[in-house]
C-alpha atoms as a PDB file:
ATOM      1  CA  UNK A   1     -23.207   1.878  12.412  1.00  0.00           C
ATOM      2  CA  UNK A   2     -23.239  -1.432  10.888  1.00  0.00           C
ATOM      3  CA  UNK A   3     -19.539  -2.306  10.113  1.00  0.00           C
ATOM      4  CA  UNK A   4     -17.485   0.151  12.168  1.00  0.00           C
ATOM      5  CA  UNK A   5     -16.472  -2.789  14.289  1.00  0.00           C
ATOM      6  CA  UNK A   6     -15.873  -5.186  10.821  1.00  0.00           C
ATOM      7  CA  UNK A   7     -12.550  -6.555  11.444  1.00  0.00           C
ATOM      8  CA  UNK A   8     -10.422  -7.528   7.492  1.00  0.00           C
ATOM      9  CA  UNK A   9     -11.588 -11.112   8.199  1.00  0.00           C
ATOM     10  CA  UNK A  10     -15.041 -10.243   8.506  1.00  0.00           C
ATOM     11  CA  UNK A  11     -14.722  -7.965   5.175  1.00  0.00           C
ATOM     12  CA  UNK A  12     -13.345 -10.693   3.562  1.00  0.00           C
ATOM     13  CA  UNK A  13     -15.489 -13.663   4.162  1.00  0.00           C
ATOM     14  CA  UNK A  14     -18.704 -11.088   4.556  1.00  0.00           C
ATOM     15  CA  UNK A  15     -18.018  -9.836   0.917  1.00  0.00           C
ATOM     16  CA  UNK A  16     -17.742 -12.916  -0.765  1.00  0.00           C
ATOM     17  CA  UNK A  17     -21.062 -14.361   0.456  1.00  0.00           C
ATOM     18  CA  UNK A  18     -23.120 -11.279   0.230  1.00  0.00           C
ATOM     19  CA  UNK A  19     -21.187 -10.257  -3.516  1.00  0.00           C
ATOM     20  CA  UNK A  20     -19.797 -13.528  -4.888  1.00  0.00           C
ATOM     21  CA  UNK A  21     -22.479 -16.041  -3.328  1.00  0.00           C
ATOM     22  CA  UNK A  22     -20.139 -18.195  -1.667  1.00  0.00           C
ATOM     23  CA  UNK A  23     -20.859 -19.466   2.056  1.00  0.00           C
ATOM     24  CA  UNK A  24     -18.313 -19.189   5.282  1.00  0.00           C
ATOM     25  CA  UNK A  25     -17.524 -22.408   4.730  1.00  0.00           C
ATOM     26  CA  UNK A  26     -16.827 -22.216   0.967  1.00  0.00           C
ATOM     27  CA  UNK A  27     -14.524 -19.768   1.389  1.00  0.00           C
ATOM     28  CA  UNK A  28     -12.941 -21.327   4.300  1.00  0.00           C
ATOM     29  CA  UNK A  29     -12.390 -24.654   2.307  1.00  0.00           C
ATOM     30  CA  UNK A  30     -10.714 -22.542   0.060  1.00  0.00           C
ATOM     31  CA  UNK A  31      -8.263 -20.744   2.299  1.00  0.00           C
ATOM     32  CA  UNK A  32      -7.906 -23.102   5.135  1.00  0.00           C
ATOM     33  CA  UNK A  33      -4.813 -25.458   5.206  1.00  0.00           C
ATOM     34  CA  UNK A  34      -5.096 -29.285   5.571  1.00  0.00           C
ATOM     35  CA  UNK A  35      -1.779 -28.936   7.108  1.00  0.00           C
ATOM     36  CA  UNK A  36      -2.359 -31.411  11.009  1.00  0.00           C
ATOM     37  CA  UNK A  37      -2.250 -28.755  13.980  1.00  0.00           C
ATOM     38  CA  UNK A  38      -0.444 -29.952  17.696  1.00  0.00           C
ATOM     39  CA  UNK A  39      -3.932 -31.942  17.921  1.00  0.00           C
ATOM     40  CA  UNK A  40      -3.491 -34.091  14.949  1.00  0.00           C
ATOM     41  CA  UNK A  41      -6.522 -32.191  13.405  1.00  0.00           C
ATOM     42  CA  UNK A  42      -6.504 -29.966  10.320  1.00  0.00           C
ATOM     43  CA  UNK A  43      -7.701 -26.388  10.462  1.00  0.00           C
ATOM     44  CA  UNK A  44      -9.899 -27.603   6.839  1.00  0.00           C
ATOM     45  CA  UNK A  45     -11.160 -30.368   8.734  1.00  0.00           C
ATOM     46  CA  UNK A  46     -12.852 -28.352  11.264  1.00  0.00           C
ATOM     47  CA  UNK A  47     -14.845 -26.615   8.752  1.00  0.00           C
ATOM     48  CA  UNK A  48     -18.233 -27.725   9.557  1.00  0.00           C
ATOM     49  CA  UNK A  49     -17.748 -26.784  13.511  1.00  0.00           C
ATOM     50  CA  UNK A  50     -19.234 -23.512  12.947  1.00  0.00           C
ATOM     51  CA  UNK A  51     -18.442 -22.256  16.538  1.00  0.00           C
ATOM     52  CA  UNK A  52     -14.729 -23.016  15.811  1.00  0.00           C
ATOM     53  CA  UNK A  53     -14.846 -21.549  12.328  1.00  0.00           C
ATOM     54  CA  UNK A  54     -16.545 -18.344  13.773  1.00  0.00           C
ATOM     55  CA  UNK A  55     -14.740 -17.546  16.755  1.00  0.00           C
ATOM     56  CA  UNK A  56     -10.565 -18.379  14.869  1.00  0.00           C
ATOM     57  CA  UNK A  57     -11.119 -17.623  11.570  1.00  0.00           C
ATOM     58  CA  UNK A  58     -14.138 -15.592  10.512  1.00  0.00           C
ATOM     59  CA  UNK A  59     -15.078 -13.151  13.482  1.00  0.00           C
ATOM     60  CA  UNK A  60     -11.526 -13.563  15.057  1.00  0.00           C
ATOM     61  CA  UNK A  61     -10.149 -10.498  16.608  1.00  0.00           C
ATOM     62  CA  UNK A  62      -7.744  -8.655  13.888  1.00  0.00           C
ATOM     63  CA  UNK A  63      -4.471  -9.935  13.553  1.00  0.00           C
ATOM     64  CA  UNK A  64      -4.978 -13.207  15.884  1.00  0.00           C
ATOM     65  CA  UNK A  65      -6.064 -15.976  13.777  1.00  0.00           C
ATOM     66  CA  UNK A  66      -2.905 -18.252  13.203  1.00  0.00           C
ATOM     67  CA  UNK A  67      -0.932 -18.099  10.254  1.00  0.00           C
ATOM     68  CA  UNK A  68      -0.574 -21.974   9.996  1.00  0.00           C
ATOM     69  CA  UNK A  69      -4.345 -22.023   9.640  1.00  0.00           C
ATOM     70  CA  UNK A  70      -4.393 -21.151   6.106  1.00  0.00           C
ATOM     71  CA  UNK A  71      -3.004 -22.346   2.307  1.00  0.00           C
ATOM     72  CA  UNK A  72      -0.810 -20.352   0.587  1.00  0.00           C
ATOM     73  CA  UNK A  73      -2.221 -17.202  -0.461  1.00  0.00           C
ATOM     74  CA  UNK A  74      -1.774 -16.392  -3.669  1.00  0.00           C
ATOM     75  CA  UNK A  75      -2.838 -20.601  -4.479  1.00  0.00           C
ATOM     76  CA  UNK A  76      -6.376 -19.422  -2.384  1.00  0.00           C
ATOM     77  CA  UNK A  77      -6.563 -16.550  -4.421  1.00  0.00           C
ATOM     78  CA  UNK A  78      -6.276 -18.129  -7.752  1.00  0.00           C
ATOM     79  CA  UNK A  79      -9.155 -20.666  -6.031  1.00  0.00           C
ATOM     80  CA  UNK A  80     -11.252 -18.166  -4.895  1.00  0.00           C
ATOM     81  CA  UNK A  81     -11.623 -16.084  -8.392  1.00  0.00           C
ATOM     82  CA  UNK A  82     -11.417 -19.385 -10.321  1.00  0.00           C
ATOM     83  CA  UNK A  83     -14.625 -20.191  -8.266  1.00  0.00           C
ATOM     84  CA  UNK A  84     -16.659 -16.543  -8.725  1.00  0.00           C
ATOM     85  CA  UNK A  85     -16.170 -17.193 -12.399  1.00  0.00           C
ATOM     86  CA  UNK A  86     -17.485 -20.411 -12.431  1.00  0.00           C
ATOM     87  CA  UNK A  87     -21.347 -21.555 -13.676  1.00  0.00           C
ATOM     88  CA  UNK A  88     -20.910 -23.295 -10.411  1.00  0.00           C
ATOM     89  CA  UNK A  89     -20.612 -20.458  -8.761  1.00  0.00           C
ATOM     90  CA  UNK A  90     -21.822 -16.400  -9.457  1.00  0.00           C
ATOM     91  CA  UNK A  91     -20.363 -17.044 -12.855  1.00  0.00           C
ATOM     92  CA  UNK A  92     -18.435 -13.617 -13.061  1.00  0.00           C
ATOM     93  CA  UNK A  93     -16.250 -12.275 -15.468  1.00  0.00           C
ATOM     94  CA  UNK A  94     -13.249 -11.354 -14.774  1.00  0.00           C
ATOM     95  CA  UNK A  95     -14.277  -7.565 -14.956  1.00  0.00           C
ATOM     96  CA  UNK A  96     -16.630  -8.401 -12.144  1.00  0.00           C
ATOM     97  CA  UNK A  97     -14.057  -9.800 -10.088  1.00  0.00           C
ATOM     98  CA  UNK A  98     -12.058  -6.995 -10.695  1.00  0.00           C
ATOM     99  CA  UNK A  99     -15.057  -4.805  -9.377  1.00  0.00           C
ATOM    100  CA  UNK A 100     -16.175  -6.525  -6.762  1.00  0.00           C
ATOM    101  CA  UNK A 101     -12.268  -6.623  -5.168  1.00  0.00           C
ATOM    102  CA  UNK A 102     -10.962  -3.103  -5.526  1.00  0.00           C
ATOM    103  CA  UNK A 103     -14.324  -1.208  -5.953  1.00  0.00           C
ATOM    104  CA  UNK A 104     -17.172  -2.627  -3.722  1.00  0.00           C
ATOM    105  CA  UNK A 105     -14.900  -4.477  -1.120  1.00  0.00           C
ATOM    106  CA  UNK A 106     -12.726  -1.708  -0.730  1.00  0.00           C
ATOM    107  CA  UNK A 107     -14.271   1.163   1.665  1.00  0.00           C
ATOM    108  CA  UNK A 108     -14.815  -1.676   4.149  1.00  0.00           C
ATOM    109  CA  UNK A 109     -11.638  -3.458   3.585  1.00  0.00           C
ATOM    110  CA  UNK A 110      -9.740  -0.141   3.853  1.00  0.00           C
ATOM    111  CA  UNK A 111     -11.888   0.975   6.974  1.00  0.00           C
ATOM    112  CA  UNK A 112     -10.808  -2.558   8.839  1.00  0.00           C
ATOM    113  CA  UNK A 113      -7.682  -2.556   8.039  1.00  0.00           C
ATOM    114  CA  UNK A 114      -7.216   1.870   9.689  1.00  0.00           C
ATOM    115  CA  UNK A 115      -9.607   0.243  12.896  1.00  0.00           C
ATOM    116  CA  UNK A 116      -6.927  -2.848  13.295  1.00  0.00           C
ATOM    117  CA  UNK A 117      -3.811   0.215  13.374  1.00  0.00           C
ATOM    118  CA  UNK A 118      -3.071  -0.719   9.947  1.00  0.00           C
ATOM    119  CA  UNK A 119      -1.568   2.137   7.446  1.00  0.00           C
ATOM    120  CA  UNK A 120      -3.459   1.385   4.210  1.00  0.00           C
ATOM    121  CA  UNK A 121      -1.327   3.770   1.805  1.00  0.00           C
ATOM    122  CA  UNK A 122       1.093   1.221   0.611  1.00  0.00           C
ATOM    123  CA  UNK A 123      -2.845  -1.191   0.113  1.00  0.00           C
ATOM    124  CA  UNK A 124      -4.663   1.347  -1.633  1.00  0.00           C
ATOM    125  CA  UNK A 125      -1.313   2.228  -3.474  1.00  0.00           C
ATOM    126  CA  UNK A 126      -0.641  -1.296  -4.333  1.00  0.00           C
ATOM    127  CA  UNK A 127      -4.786  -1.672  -5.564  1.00  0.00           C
ATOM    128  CA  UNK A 128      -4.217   1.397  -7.665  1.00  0.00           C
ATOM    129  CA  UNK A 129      -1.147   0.393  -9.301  1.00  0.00           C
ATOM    130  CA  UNK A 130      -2.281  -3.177  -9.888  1.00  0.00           C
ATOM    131  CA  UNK A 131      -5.773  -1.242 -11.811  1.00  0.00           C
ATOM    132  CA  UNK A 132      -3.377   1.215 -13.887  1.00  0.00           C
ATOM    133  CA  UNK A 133      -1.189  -1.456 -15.001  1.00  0.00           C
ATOM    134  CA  UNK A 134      -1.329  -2.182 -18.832  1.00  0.00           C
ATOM    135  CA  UNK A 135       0.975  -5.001 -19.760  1.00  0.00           C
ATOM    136  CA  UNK A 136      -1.632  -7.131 -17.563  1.00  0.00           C
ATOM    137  CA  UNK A 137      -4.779  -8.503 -18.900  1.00  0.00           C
ATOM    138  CA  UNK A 138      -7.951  -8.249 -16.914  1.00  0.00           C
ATOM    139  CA  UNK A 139      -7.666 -11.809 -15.590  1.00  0.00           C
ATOM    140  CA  UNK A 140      -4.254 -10.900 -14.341  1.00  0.00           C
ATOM    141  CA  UNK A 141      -5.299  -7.818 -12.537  1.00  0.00           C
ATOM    142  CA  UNK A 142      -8.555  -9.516 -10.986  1.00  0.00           C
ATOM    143  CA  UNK A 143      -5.910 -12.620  -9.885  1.00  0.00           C
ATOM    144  CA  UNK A 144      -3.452  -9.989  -7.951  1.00  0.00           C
ATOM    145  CA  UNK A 145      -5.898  -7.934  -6.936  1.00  0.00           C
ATOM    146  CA  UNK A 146      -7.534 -11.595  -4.992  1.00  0.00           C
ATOM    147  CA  UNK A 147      -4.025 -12.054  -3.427  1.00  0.00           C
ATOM    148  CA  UNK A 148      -4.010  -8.354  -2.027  1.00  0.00           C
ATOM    149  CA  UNK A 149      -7.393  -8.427  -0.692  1.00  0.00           C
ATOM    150  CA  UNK A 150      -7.291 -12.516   0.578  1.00  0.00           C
ATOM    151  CA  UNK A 151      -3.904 -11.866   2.201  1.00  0.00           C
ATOM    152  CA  UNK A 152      -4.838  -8.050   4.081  1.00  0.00           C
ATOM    153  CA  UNK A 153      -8.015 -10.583   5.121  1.00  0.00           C
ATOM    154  CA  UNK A 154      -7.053 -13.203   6.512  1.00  0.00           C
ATOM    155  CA  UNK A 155      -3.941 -11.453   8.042  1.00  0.00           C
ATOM    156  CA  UNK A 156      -4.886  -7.878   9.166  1.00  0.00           C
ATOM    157  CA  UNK A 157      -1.167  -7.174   7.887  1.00  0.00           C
ATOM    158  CA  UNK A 158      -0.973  -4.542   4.833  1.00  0.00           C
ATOM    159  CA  UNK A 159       2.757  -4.957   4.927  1.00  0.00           C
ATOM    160  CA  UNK A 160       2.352  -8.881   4.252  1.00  0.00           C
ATOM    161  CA  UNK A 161      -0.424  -8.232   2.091  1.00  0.00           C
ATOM    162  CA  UNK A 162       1.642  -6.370  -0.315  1.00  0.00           C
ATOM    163  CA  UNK A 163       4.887  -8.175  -0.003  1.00  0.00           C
ATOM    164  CA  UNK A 164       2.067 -11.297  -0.686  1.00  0.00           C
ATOM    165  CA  UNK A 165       0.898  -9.774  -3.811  1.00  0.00           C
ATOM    166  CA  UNK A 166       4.770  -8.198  -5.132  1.00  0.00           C
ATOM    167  CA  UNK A 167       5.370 -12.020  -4.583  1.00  0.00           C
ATOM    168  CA  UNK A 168       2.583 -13.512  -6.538  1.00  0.00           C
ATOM    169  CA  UNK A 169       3.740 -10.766  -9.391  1.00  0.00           C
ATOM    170  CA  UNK A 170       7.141 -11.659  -9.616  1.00  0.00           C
ATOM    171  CA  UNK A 171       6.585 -15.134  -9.607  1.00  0.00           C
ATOM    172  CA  UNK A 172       3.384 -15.880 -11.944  1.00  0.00           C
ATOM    173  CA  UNK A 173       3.451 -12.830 -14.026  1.00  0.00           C
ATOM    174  CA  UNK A 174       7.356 -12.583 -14.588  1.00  0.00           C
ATOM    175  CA  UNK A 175       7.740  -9.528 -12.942  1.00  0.00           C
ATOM    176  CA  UNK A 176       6.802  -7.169 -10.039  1.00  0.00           C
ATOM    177  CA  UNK A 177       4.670  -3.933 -10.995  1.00  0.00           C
ATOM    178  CA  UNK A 178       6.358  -1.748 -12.720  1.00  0.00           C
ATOM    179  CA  UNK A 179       6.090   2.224 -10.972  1.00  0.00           C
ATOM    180  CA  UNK A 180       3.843   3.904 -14.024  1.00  0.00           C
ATOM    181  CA  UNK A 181       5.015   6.679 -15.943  1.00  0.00           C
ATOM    182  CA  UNK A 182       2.859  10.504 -15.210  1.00  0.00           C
ATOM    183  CA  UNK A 183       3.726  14.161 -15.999  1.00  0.00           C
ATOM    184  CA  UNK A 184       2.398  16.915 -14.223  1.00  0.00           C
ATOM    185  CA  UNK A 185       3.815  20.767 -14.577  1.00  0.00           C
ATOM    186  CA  UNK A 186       6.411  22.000 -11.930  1.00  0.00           C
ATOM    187  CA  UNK A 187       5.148  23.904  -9.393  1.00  0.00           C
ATOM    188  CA  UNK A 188       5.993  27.815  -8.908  1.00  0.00           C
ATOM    189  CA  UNK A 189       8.897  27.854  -6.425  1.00  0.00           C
ATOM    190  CA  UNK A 190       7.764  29.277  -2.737  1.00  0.00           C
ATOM    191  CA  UNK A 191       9.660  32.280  -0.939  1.00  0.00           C
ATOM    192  CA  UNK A 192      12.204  31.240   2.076  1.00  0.00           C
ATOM    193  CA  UNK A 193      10.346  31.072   5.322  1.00  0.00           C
ATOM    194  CA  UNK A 194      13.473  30.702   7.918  1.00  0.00           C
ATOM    195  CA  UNK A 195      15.497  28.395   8.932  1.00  0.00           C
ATOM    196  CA  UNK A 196      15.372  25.091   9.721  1.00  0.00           C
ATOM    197  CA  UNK A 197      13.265  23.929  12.887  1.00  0.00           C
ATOM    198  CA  UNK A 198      13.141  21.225  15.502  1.00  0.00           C
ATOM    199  CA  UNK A 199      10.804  19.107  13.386  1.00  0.00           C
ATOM    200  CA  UNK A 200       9.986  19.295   9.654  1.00  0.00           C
ATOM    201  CA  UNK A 201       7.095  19.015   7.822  1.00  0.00           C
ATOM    202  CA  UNK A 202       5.761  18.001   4.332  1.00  0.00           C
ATOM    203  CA  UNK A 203       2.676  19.048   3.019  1.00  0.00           C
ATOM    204  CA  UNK A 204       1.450  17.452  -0.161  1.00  0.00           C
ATOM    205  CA  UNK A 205       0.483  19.822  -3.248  1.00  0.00           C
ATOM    206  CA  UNK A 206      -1.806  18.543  -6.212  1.00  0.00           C
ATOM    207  CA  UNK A 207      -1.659  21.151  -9.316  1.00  0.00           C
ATOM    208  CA  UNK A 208      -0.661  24.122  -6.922  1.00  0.00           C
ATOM    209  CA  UNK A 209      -3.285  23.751  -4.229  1.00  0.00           C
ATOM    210  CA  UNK A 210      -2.446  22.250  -0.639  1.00  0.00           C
ATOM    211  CA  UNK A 211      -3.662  18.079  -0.587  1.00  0.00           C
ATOM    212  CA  UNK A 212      -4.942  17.422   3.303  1.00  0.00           C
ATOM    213  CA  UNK A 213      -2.612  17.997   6.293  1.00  0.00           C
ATOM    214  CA  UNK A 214       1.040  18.419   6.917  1.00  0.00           C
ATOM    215  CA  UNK A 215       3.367  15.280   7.378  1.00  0.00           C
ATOM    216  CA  UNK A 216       5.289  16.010  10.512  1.00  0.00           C
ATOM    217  CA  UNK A 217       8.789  14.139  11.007  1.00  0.00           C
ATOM    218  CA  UNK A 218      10.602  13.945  14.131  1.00  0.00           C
ATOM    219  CA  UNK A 219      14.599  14.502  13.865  1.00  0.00           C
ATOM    220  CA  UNK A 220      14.961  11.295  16.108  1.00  0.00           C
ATOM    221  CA  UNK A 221      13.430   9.051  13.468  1.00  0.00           C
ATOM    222  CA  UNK A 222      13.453  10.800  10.288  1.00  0.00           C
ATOM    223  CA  UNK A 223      10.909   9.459   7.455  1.00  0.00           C
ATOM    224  CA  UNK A 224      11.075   7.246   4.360  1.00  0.00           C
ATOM    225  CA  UNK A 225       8.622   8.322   1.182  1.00  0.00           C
ATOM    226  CA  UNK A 226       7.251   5.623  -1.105  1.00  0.00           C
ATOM    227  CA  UNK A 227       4.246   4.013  -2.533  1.00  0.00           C
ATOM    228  CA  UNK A 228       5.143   0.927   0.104  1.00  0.00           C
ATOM    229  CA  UNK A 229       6.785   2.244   2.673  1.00  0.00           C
ATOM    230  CA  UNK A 230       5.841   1.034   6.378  1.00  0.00           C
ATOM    231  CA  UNK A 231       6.946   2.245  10.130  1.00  0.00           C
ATOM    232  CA  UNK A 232       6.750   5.389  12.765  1.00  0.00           C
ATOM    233  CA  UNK A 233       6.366   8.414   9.949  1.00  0.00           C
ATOM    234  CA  UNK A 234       6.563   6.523   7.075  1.00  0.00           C
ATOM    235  CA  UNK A 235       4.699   8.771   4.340  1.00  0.00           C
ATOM    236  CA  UNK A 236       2.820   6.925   1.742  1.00  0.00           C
ATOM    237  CA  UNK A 237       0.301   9.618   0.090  1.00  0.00           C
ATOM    238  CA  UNK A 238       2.273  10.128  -2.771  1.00  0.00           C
ATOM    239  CA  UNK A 239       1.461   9.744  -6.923  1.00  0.00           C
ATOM    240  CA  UNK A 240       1.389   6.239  -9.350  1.00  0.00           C
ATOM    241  CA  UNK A 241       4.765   7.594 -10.387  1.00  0.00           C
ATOM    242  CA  UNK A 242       6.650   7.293  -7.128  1.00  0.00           C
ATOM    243  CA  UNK A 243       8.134   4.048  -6.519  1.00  0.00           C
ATOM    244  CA  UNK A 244       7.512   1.678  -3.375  1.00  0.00           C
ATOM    245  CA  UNK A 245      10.419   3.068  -1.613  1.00  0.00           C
ATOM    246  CA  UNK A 246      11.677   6.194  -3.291  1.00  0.00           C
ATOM    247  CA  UNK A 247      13.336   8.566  -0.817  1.00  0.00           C
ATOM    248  CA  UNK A 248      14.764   9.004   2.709  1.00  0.00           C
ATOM    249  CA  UNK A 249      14.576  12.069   4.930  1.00  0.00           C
ATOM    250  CA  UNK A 250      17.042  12.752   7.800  1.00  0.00           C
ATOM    251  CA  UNK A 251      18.319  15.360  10.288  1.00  0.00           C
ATOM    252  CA  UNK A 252      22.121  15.618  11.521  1.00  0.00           C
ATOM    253  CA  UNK A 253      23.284  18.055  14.037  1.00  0.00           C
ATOM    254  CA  UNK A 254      20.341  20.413  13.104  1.00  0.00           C
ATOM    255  CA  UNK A 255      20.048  20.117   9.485  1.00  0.00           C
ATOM    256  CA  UNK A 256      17.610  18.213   7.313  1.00  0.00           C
ATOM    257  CA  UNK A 257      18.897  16.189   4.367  1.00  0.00           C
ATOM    258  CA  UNK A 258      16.983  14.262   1.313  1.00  0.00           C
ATOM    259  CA  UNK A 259      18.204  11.141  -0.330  1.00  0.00           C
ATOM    260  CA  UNK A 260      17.215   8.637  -3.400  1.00  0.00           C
ATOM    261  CA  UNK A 261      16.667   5.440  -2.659  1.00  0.00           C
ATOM    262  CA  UNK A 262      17.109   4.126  -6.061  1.00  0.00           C
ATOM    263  CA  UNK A 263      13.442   5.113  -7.220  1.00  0.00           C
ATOM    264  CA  UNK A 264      12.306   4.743 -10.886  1.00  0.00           C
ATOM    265  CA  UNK A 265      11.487   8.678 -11.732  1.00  0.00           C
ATOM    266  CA  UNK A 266      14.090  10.335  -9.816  1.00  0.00           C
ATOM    267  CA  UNK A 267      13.604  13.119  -6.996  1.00  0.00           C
ATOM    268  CA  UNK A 268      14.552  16.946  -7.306  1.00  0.00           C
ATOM    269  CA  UNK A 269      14.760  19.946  -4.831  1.00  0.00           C
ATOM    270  CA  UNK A 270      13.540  23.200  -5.855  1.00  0.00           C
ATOM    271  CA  UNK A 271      14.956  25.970  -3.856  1.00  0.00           C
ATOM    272  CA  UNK A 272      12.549  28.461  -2.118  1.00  0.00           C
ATOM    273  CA  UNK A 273      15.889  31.136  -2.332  1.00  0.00           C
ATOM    274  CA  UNK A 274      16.397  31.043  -5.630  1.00  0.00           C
ATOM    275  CA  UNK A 275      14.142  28.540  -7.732  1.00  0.00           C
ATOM    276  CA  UNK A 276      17.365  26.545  -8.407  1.00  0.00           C
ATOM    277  CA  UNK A 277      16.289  22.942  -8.922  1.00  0.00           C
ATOM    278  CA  UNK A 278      19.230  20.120  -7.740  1.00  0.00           C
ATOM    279  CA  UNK A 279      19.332  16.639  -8.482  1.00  0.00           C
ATOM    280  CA  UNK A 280      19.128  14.732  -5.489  1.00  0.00           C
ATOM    281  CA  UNK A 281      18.333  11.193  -7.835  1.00  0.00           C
ATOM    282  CA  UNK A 282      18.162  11.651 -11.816  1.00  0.00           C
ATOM    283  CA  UNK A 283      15.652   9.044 -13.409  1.00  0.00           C
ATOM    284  CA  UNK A 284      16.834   5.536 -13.374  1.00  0.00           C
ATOM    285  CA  UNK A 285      17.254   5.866 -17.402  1.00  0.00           C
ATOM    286  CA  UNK A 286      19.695   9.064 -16.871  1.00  0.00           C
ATOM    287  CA  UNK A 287      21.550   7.908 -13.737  1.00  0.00           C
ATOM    288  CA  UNK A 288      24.835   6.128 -15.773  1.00  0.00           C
ATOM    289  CA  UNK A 289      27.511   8.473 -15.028  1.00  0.00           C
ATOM    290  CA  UNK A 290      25.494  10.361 -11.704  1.00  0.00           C
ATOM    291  CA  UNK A 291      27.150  10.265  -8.346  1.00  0.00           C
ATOM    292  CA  UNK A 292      24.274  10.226  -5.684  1.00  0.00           C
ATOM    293  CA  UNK A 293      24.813  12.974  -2.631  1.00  0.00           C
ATOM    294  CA  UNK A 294      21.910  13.602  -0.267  1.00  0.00           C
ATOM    295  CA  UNK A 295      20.770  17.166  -0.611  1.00  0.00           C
ATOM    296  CA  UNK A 296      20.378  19.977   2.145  1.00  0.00           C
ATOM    297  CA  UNK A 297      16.954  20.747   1.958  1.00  0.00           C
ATOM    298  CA  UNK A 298      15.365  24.436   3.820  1.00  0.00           C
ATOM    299  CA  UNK A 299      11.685  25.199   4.765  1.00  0.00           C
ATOM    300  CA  UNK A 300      10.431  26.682   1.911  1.00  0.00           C
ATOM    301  CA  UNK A 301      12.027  24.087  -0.433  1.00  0.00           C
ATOM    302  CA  UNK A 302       9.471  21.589  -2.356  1.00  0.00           C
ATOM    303  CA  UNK A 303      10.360  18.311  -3.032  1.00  0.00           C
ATOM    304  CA  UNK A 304       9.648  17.088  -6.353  1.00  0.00           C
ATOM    305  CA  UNK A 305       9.150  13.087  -6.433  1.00  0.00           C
ATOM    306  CA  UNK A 306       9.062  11.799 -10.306  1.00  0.00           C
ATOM    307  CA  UNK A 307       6.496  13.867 -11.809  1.00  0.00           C
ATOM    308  CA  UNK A 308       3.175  13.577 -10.019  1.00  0.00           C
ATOM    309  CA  UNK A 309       4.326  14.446  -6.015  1.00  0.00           C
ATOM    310  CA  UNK A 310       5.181  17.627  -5.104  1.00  0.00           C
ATOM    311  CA  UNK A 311       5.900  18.046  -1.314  1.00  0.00           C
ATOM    312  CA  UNK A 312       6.311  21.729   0.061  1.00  0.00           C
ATOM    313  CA  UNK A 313       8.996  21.831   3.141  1.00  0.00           C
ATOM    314  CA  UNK A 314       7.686  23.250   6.634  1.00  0.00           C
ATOM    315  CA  UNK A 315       9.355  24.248   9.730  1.00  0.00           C
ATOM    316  CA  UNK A 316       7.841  23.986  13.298  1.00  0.00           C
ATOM    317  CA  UNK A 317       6.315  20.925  14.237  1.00  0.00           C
ATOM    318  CA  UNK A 318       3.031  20.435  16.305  1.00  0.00           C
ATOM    319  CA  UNK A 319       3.888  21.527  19.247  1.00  0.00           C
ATOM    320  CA  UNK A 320       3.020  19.077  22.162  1.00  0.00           C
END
């Protein structure tokens, strides 16, 4: 099909002249820096060699186009949407900018990104967070947005594209998204199933009912959970609620442990033996006087994240 073989960079540039009417060589006049390469000769100077902008920039394989080619990101970004919403341009609104970035661009984007070995939680996390946050105006959400999708283009790097876009936050907006508050109901405590295994796993629950496949984690490496979290077993399918990095899970002669790291909505255990919940991080509002321990955790245990994430604790890990 028509696409599989899309790299980000092809998304990118593809999207904006089919959606936002703006030729390869807009765009790249946009994005490319005027910065002198080893040759003496500018990488926006080259623009109208089409061969040269094809085979570096546009259809370059993932990854490989040179990160002194381009301008500052979130600057191209601000370019880029300032240009859709033009009269000179597809005169959008910001609304349609908004769209066009994190609902028509994003299947493709999303399925380049998984073909160049990219994880795209911590993008589509980042995406949803940036579309459920209130204290920013449309325009503000349609500019960020630009930076994510720009950045995880030109790049074929989600972890750049998101430290791009926490970056842009911080410093135009005042402040880096905040991790959005969400209540869902505890769920019923599950019976003890043994002891604990070689490898653990954690599969996700949504409102009681199991949420795709188990998350295996080897004892070697252990696992860190969060909205932004990156590396071997790094487990990113978690709620809005659940901050960017919000908990570590480890194994020490045999036993698995669980431990905050310093997440907004706090983490609890709920025993499978007894339906005891313990505090393994209180909320950042309630954590004055709280002395942090990592918890022993059992298969059979879930692992409650904030509000929305409720992991249930396996033994026995694929077996190889």
């Amino acid at each position: 099909m028509a696409g599989e073989s899309e790299t980000p960079g092809m998304v990118l540039f593809s999207t904006l002249k089919k959606q936002g009417a703006m030729s390869y060589k807009m765009t790249a006049s946009l994005v490319l820096s005027g910065r002198p390469l080893p040759d003496g000769r500018s990488p926006l100077s080259r623009i109208d060699d089409r061969t040269w902008l094809s085979r570096y920039v546009v259809n370059a394989p993932a990854g490989t186009a040179q990160p002194h080619f381009f301008n500052d990101f979130s600057l191209s970004a601000l370019r880029i949407v300032a240009r859709l919403k033009s009269p000179r341009g597809k005169g959008m609104t910001a609304e349609e900018v908004l769209t066009l970035v994190t609902q028509t661009a994003a299947p493709a984007m999303e399925q380049a990104l998984v073909a160049a070995r990219q994880d795209v939680g911590p993008y589509r996390n980042q995406m949803s967070r940036l579309l459920s946050a209130t204290d920013l105006t449309v325009d503000e959400q349609a500019e960020a947005a630009m930076v994510l999708f720009l950045t995880a283009g030109c790049t074929a790097d989600v972890r750049r594209a998101v430290e791009e876009t926490s970056s842009f936050m911080r410093n135009v907006h005042g402040g880096g998204l905040a991790t959005p508050a969400f209540a869902l109901a505890p769920q019923k405590e599950v019976p003890r199933r043994g002891e604990v295994s070689t490898s653990l796993g954690l599969l996700r629950l949504v409102n009681g009912y199991v949420s795709g496949a188990p998350q295996w984690i080897a004892p070697e490496t252990g696992a860190e959970i969060g909205a932004f979290v990156y590396g071997d077993g790094a487990i990113t399918d978690v709620g809005e609620d659940v901050s960017g990095q919000h908990a570590r899970v480890w194994c020490e002669e045999g036993s698995w442990f669980v431990e905050g790291l310093d997440s907004t909505h706090g983490t609890l255990v709920i025993s499978a033996a007894d339906g005891v919940q313990k505090v393994v991080e209180p909320p950042r509002s309630a954590r004055a006087d709280f002395q942090a321990q990592p918890v022993e955790i059992f298969p059979g245990d879930q692992l409650l994240l904030g509000q929305s994430t409720v992991f249930l604790v396996l033994e026995n890990g694929p077996q190889a």
